[in-house]
C-alpha atoms as a PDB file:
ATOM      1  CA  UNK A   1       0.713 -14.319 -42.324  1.00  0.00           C
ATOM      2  CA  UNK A   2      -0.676 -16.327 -39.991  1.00  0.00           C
ATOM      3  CA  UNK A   3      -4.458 -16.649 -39.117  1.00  0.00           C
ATOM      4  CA  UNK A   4      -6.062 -15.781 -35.618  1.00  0.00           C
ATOM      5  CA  UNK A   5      -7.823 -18.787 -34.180  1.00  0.00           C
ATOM      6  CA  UNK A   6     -11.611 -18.646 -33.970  1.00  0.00           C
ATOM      7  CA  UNK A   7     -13.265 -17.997 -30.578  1.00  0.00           C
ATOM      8  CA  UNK A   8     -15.208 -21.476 -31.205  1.00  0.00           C
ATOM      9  CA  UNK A   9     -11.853 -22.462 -31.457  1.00  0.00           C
ATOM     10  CA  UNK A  10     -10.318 -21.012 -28.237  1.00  0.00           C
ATOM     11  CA  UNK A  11     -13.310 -22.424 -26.666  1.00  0.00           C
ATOM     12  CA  UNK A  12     -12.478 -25.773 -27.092  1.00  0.00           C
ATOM     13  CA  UNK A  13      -9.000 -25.543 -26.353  1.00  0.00           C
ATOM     14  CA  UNK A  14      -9.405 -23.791 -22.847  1.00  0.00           C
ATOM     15  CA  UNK A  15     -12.265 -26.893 -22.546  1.00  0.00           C
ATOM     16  CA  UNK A  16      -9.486 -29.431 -22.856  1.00  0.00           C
ATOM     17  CA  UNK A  17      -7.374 -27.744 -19.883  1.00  0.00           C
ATOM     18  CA  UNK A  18      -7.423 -29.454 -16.766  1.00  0.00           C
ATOM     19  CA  UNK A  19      -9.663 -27.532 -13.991  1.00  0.00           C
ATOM     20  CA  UNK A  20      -6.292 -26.283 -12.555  1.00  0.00           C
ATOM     21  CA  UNK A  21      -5.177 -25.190 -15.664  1.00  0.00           C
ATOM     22  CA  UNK A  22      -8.574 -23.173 -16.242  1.00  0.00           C
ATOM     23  CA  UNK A  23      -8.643 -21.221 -13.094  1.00  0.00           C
ATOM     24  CA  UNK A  24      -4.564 -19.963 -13.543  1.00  0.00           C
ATOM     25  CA  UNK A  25      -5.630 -19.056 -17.414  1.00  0.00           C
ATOM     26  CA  UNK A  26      -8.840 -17.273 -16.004  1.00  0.00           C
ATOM     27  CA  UNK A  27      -6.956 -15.413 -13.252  1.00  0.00           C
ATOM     28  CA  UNK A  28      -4.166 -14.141 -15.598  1.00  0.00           C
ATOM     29  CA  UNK A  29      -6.739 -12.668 -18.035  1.00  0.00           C
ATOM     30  CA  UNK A  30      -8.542 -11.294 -15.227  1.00  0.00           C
ATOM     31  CA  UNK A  31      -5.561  -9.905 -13.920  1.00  0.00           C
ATOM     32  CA  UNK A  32      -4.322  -8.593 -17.717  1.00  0.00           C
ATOM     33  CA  UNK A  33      -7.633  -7.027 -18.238  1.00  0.00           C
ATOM     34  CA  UNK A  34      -7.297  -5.046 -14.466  1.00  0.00           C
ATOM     35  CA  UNK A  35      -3.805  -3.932 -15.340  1.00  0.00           C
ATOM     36  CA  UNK A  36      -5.359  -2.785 -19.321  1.00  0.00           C
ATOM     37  CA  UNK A  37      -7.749  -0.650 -17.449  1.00  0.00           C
ATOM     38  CA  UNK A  38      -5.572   0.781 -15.119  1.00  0.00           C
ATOM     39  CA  UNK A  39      -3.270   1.829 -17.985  1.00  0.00           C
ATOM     40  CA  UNK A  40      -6.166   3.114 -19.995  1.00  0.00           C
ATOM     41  CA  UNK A  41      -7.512   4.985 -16.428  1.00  0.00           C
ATOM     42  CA  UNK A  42      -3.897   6.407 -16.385  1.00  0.00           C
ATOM     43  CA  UNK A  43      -3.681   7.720 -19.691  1.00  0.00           C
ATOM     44  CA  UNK A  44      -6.771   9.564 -19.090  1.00  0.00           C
ATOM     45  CA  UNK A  45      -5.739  11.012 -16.226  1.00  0.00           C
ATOM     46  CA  UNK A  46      -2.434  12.457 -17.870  1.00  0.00           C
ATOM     47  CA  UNK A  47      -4.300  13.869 -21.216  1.00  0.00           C
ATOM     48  CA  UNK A  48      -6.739  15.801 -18.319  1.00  0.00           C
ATOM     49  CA  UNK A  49      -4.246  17.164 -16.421  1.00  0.00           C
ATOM     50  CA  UNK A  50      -2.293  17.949 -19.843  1.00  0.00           C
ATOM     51  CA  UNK A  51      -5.701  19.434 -20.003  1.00  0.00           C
ATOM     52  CA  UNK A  52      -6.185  21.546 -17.354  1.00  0.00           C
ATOM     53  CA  UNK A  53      -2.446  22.556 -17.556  1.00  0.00           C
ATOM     54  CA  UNK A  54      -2.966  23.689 -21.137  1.00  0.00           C
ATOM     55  CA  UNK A  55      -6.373  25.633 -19.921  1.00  0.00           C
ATOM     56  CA  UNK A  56      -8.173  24.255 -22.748  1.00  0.00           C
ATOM     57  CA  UNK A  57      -9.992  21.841 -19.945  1.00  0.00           C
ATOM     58  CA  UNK A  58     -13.570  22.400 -19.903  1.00  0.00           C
ATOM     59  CA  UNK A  59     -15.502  23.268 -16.410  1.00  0.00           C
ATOM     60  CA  UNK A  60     -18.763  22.795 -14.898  1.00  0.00           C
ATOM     61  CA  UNK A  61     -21.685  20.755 -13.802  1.00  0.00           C
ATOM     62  CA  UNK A  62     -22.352  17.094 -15.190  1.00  0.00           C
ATOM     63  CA  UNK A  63     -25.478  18.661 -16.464  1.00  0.00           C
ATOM     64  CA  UNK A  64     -23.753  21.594 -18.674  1.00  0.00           C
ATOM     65  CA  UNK A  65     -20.639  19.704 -19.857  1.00  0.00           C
ATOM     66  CA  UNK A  66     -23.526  16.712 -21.180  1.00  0.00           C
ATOM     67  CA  UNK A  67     -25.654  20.010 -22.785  1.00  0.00           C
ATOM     68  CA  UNK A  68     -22.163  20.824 -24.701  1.00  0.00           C
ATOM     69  CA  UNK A  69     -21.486  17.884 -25.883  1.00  0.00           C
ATOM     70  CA  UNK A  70     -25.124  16.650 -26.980  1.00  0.00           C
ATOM     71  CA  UNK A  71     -26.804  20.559 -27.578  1.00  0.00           C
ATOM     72  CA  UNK A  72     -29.578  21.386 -25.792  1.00  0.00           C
ATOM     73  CA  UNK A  73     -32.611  18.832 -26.634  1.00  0.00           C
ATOM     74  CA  UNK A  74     -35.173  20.396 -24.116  1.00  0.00           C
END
């Protein structure tokens, strides 16, 4: 099994790229991370309307869904 390198590690190695070199390796994780969340956004969105096709999607305000969830602390 091989071991992960250390983020000191990374570090250095993304130091050592050219300029050029940085800004394609900082665009592709930018871009990576944008299509992660869009998957994760995605997935969401399915298990809601999975949800709310199920009925067992709860309803109402911002205020009474967060008193559900947390109780009533007032």
């Amino acid at each position: 099994m091989s071991q992960s390198p250390t983020l000191q590690a990374i570090i250095e190695f993304v130091e050592a790229l050219s300029q050029d070199e940085q800004d394609v390796l900082f665009d592709l994780i930018y871009k990576r991370r944008i299509a992660k969340r869009r998957q994760e956004i995605a997935q969401n969105a399915k298990a809601t309307m999975q949800a709310v096709s199920n009925g067992t999607a709860q309803r109402g305000t911002a205020a009474e869904l967060m008193a559900n969830i947390f109780g009533d602390e007032e």
